[in-house]
C-alpha atoms as a PDB file:
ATOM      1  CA  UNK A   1       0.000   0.000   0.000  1.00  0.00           C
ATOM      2  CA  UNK A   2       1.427   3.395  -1.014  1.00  0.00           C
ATOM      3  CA  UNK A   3       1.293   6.153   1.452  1.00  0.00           C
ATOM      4  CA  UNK A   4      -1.060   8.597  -0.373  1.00  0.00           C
ATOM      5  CA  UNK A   5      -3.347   5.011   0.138  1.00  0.00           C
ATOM      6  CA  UNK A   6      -2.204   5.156   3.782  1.00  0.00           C
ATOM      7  CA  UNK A   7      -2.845   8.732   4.699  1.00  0.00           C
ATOM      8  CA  UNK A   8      -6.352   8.407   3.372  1.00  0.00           C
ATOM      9  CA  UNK A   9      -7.239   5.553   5.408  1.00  0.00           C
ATOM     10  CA  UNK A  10      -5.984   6.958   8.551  1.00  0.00           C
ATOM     11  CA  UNK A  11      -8.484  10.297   7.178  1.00  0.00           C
ATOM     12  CA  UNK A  12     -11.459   7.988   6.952  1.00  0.00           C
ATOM     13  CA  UNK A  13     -10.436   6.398  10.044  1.00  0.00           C
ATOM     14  CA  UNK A  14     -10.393   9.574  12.210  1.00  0.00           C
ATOM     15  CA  UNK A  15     -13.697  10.723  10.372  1.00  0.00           C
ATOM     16  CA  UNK A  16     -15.342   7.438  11.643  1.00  0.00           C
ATOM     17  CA  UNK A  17     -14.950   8.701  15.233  1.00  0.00           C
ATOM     18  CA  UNK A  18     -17.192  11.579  14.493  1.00  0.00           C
ATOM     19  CA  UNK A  19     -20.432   9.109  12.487  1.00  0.00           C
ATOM     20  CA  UNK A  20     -21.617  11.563  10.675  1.00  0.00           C
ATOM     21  CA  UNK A  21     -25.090  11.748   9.740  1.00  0.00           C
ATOM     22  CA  UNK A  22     -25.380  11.372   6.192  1.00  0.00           C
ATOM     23  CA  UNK A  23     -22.279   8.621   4.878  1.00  0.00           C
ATOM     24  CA  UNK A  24     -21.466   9.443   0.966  1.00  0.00           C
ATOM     25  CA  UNK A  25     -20.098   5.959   1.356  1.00  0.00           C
ATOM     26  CA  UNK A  26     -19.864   2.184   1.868  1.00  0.00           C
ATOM     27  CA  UNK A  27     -20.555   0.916   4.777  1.00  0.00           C
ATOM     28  CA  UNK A  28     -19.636  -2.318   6.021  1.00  0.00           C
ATOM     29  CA  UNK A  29     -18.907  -3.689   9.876  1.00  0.00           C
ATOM     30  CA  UNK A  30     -15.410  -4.368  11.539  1.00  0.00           C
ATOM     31  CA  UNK A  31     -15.021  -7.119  13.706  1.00  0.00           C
ATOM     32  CA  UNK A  32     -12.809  -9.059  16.438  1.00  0.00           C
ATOM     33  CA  UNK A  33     -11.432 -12.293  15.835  1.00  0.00           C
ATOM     34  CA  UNK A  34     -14.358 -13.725  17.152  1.00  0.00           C
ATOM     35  CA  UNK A  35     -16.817 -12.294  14.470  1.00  0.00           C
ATOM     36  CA  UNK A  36     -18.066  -9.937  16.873  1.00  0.00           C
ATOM     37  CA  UNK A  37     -19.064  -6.081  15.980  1.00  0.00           C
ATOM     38  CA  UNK A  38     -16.051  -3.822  16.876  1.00  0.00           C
ATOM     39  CA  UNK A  39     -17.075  -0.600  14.800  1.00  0.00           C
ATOM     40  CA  UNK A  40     -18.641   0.638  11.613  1.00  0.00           C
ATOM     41  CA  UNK A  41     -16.847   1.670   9.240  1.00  0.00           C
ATOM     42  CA  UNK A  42     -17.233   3.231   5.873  1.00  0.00           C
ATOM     43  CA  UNK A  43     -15.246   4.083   2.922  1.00  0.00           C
ATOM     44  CA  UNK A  44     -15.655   7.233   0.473  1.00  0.00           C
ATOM     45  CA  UNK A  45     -14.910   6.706  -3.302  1.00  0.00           C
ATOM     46  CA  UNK A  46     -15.083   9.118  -6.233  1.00  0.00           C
ATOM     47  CA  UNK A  47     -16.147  12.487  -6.862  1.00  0.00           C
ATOM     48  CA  UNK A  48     -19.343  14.722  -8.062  1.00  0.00           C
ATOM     49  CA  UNK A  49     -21.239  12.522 -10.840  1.00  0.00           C
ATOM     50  CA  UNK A  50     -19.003   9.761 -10.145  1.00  0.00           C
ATOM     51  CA  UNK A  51     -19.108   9.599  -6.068  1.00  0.00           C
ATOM     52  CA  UNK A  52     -19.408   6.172  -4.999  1.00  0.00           C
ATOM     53  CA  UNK A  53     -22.895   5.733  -2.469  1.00  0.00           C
ATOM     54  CA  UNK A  54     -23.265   2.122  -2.282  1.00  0.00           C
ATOM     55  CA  UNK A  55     -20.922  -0.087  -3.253  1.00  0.00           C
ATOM     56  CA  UNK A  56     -18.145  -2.940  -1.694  1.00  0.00           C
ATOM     57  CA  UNK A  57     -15.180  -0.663  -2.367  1.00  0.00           C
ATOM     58  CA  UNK A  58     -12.649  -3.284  -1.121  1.00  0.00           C
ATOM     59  CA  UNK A  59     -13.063  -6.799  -2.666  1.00  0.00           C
ATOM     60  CA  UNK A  60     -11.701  -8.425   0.209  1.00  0.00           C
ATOM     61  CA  UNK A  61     -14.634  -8.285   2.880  1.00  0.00           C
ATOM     62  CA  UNK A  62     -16.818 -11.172   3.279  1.00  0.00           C
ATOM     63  CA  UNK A  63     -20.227 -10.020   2.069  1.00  0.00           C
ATOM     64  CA  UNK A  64     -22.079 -10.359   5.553  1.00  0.00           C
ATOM     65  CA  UNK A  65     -20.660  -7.174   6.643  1.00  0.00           C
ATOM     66  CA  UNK A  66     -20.691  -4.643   4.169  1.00  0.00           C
ATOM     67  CA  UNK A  67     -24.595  -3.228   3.895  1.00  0.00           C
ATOM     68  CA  UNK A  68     -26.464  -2.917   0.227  1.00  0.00           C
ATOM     69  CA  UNK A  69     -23.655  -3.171  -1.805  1.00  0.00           C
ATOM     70  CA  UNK A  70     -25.181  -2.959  -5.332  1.00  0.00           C
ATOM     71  CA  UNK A  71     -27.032  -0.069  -3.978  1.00  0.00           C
ATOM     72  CA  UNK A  72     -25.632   2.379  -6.316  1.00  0.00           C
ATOM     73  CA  UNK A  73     -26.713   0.137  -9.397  1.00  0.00           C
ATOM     74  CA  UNK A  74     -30.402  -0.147  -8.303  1.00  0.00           C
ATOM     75  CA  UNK A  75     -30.662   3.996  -7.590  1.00  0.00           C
ATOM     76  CA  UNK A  76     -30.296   4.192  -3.845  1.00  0.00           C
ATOM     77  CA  UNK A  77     -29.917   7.184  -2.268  1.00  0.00           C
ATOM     78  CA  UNK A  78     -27.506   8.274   0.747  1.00  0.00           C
ATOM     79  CA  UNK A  79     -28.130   6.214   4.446  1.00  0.00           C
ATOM     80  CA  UNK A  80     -28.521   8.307   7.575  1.00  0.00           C
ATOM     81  CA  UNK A  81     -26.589   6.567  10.127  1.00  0.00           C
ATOM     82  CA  UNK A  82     -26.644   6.865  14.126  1.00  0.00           C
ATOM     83  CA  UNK A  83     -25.418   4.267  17.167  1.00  0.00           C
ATOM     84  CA  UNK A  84     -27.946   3.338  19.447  1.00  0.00           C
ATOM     85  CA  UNK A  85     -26.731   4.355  23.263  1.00  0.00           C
ATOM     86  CA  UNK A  86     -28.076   1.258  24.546  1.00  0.00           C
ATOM     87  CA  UNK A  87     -26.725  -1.833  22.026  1.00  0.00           C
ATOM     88  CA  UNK A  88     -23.983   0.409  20.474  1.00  0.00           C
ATOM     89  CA  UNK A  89     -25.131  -0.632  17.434  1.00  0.00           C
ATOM     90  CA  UNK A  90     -25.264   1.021  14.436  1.00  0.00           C
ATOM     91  CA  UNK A  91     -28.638   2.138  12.779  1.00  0.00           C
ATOM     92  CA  UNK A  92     -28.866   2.745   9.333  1.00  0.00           C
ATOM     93  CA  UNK A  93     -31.821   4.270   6.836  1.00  0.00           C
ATOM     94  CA  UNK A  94     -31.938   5.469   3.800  1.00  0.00           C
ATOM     95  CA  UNK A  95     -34.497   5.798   0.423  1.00  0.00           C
ATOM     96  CA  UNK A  96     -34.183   2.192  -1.487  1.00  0.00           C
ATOM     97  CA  UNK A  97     -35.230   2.589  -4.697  1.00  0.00           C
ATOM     98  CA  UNK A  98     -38.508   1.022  -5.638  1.00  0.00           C
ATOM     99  CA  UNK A  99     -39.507   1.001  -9.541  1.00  0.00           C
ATOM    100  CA  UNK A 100     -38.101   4.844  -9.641  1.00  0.00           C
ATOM    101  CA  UNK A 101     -39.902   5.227  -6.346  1.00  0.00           C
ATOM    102  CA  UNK A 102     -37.913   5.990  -3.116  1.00  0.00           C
ATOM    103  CA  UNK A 103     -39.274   4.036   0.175  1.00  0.00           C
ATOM    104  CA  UNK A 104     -37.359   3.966   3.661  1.00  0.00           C
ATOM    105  CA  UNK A 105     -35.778   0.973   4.715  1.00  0.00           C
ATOM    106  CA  UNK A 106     -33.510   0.168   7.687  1.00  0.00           C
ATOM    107  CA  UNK A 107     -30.821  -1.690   9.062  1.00  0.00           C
ATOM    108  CA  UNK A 108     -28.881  -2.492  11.855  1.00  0.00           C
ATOM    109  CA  UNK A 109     -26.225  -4.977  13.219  1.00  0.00           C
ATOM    110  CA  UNK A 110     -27.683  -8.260  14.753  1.00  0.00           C
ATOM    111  CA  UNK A 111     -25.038  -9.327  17.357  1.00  0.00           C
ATOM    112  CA  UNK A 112     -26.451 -12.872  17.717  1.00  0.00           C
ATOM    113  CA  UNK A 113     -26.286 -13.405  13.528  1.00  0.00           C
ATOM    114  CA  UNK A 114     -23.137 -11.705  13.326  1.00  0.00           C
ATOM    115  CA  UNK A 115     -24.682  -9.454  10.456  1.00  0.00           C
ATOM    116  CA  UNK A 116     -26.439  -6.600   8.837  1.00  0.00           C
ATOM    117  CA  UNK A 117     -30.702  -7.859   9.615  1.00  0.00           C
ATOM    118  CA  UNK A 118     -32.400  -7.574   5.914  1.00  0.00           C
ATOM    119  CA  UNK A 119     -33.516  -4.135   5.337  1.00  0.00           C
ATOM    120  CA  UNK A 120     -36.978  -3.735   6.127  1.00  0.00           C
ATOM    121  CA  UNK A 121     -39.393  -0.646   5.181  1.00  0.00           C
ATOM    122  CA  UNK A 122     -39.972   1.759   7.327  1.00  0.00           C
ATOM    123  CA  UNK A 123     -43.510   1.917   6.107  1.00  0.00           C
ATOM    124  CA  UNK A 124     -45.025  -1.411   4.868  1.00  0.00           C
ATOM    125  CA  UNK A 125     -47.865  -1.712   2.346  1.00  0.00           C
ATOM    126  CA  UNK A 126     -47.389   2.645   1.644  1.00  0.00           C
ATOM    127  CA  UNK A 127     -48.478   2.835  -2.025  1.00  0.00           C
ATOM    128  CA  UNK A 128     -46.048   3.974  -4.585  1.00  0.00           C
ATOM    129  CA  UNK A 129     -46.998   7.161  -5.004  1.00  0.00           C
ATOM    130  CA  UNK A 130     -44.402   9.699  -3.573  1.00  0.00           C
ATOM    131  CA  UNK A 131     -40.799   9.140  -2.930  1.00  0.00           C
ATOM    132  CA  UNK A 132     -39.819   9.500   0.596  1.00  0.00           C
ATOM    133  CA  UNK A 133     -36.377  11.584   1.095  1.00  0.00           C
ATOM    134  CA  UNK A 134     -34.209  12.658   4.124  1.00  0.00           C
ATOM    135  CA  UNK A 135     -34.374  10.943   6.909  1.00  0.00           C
ATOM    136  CA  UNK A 136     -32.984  12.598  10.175  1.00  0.00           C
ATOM    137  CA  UNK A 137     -32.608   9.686  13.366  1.00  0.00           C
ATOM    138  CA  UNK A 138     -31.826  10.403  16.652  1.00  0.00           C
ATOM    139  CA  UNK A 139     -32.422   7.879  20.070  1.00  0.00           C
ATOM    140  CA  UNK A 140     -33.273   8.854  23.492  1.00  0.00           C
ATOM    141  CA  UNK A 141     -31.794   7.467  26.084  1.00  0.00           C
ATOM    142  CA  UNK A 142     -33.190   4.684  26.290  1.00  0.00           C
ATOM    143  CA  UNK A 143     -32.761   3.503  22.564  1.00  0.00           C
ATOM    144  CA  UNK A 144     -36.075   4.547  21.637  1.00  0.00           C
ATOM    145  CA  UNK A 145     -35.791   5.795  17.489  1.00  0.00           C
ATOM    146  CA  UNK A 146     -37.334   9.111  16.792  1.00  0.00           C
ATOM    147  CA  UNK A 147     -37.101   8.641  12.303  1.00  0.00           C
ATOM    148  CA  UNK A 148     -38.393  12.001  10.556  1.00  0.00           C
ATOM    149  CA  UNK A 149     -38.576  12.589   6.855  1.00  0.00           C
ATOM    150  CA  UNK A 150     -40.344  14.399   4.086  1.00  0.00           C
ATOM    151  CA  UNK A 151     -42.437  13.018   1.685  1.00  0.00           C
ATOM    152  CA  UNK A 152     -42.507  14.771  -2.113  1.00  0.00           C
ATOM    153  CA  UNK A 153     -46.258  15.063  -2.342  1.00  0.00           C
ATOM    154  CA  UNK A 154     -47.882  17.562  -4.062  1.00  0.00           C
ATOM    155  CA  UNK A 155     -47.309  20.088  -0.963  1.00  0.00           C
ATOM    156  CA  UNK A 156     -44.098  18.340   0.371  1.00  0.00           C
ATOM    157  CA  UNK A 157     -44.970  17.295   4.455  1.00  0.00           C
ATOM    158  CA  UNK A 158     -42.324  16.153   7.469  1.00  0.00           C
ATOM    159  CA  UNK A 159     -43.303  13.015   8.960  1.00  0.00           C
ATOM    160  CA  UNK A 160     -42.485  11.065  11.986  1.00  0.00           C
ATOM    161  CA  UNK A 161     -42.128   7.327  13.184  1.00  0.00           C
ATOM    162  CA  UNK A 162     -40.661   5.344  16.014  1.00  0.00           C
ATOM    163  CA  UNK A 163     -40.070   1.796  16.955  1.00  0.00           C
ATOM    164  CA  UNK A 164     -42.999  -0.236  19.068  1.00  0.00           C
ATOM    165  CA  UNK A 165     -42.479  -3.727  19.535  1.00  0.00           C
ATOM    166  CA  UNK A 166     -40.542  -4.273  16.649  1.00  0.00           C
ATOM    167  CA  UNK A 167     -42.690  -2.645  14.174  1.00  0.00           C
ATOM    168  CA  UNK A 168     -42.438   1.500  12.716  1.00  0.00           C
ATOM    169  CA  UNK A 169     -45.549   3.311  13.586  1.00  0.00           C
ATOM    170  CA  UNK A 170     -47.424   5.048  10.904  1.00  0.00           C
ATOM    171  CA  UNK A 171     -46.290   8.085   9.629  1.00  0.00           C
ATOM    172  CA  UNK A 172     -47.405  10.714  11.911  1.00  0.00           C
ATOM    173  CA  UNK A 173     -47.705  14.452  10.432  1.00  0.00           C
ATOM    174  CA  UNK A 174     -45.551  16.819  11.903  1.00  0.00           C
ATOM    175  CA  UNK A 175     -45.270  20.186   9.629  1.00  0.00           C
ATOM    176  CA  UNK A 176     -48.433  22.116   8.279  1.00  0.00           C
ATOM    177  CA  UNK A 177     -50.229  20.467   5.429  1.00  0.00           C
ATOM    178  CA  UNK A 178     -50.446  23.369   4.044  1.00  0.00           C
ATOM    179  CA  UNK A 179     -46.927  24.688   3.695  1.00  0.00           C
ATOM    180  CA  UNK A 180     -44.474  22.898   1.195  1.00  0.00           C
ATOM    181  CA  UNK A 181     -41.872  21.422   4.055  1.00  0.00           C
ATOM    182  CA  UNK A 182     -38.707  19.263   2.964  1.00  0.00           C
ATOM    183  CA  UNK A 183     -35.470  18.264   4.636  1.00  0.00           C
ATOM    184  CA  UNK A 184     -36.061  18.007   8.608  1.00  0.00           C
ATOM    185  CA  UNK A 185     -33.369  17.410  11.101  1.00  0.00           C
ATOM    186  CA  UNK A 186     -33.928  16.134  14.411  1.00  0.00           C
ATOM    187  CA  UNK A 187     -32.441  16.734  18.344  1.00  0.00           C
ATOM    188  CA  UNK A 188     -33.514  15.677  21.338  1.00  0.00           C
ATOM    189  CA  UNK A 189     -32.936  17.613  24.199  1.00  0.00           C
ATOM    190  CA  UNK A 190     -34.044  16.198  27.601  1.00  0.00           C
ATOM    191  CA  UNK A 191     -37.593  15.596  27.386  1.00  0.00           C
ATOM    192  CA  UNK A 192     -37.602  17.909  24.502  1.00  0.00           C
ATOM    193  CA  UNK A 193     -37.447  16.776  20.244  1.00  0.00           C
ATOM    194  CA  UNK A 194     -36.779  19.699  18.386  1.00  0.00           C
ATOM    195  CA  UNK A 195     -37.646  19.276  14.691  1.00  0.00           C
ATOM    196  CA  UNK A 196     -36.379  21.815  11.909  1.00  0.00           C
ATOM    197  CA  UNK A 197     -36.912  21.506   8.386  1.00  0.00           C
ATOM    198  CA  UNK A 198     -37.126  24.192   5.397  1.00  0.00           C
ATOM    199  CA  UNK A 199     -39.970  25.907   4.140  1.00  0.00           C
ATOM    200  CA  UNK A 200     -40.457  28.509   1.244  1.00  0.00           C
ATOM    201  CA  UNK A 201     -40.574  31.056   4.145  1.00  0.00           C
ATOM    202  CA  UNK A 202     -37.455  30.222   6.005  1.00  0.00           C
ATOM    203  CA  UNK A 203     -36.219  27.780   8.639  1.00  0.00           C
ATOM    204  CA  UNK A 204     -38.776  26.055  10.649  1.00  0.00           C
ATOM    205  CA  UNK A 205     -37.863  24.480  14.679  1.00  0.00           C
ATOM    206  CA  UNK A 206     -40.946  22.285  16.067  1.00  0.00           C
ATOM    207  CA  UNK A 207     -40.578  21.689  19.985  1.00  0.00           C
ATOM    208  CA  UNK A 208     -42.296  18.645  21.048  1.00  0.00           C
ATOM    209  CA  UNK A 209     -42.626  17.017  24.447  1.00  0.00           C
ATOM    210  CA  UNK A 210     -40.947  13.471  23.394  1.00  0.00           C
ATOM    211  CA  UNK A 211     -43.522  11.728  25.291  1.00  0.00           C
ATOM    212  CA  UNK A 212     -46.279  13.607  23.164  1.00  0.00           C
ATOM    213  CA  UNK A 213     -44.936  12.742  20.202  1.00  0.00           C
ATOM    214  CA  UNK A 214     -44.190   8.547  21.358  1.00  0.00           C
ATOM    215  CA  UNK A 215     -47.683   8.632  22.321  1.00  0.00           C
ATOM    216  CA  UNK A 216     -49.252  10.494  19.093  1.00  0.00           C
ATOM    217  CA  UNK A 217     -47.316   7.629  17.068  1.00  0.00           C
ATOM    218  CA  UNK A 218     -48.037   4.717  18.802  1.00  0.00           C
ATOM    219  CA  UNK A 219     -51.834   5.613  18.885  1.00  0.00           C
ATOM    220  CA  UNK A 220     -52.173   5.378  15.235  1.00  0.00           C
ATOM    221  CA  UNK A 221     -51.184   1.671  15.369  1.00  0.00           C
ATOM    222  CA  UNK A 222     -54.841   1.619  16.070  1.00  0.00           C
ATOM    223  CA  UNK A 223     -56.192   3.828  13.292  1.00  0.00           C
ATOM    224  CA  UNK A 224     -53.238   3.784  10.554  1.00  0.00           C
ATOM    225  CA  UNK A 225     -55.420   6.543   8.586  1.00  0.00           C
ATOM    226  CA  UNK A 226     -52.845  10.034   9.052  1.00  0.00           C
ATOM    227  CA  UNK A 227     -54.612  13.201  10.761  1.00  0.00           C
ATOM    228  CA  UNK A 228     -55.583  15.721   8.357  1.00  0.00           C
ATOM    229  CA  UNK A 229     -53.478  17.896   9.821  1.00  0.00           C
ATOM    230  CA  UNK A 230     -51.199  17.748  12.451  1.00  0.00           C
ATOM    231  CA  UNK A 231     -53.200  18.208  16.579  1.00  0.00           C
ATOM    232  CA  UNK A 232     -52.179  21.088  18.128  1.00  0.00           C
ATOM    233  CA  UNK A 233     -51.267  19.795  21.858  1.00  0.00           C
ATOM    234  CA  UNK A 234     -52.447  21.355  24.830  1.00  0.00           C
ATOM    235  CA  UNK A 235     -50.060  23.953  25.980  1.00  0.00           C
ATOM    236  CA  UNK A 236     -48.729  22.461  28.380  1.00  0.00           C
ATOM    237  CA  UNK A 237     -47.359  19.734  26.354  1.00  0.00           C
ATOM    238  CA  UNK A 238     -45.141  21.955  24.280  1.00  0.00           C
ATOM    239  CA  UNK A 239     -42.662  24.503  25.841  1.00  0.00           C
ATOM    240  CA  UNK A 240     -44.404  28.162  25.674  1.00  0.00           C
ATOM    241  CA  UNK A 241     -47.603  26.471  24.762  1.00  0.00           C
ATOM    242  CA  UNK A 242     -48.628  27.667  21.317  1.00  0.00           C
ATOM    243  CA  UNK A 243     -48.685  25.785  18.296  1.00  0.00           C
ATOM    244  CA  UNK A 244     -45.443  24.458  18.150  1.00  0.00           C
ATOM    245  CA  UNK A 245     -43.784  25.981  15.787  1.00  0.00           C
ATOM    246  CA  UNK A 246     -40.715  28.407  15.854  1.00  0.00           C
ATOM    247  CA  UNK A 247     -40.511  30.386  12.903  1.00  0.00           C
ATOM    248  CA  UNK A 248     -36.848  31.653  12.057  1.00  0.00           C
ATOM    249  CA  UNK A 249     -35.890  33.002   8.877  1.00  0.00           C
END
């Protein structure tokens, strides 16, 4: 290995440290002797048109631990990717492509298999109708997932999901139906999810109580038919009451 080689892979090593959320990259698992999960790791190649997304960049990994591989070739787009506090496991989602249609899937390391689980949708049995794009993750403390995205419909919307039992909730509406919203970002700060996403208006922060928002999701496991428009929550549920919604532009 030549030392440009070298340098690089100490670069991508350092960067790994950091997980950032959106990986331009492969990404595959390192482990101990024992086939155990030691870290993620992934691997940038190319540049502009010809950046590498999904691919096994170095022939020499067994295939178990490198995720979606031929992903560039069937039109997948980038993977969020966080570690949950509890396992220390990675997560992973991103938009597979379905017949020029983007769905959410995830992933994550299964330490009793030794490998990436199948990706699953995030959303089962949504019709084909508008590509979902940008998924933000973040975990509480207690390795609950709080998943938002938008959803290219006619007025774009931000939409939210989290893990019960095994199975994603339906998507729960989060921005104003009315208002063209795309590319959300979440934190969660105590007890507090703050949501932000872009409208034609400017910047957009959402302040939920987390437990509102659990709560809101897991009830429409029961009635799987969205709101209309996103409930306004007592006042007391949000920080400074109102609607929820911090305007900043």
């Amino acid at each position: 290995m030549n030392k440009p080689l070298v340098f690089r892979w100490l670069a991508v090593t350092a960067v790994l440290v950091l997980l950032p959320s959106v990986a331009h990259a492969e990404v595959s698992a390192q482990l101990d002797a024992r086939g155990n999960f030691k870290r993620l790791v992934y691997v940038t190649g190319g540049g502009g048109r010809n950046r590498v997304v999904w691919a096994q960049m170095r022939p020499h990994l067994p295939r178990h631990v490198v995720l979606n591989p031929l992903g560039d070739n069937l039109g997948d787009l980038p993977p969020v990717i966080r570690v949950s506090p509890v396992t220390g496991y990675p997560w992973v989602v991103w938009p597979k492509n379905f017949g020029n249609l983007k769905q959410l899937v995830f992933s994550t390391w299964d330490a009793n298999a030794k490998r990436w689980t199948e990706p699953r949708p995030i959303a089962p049995g949504t019709p084909l109708v508008w590509d979902d794009l940008g998924p933000a993750l973040a975990f509480d403390g207690f390795g609950t997932p709080y998943l938002v995205w938008w959803r290219a419909e006619q007025t774009a919307k931000i939409y939210f999901s989290t893990l019960l039992s095994g199975v994603w909730t339906p998507a729960f509406l989060i921005s104003d139906e009315r208002v063209d919203s795309r590319a959300p970002a979440i934190t969660l700060k105590g007890t507090t999810a703050v949501i932000t996403f872009r409208t034609p208006s400017g910047a957009v922060t959402t302040n939920f109580e987390a437990a509102f928002l659990l709560d809101s999701a897991a009830k429409l496991m029961d009635n799987p038919i969205p709101p209309l428009n996103n409930p306004s929550p007592p006042g007391g549920d949000l920080p400074g009451g109102g609607d929820g919604f911090n305007r900043k532009k």
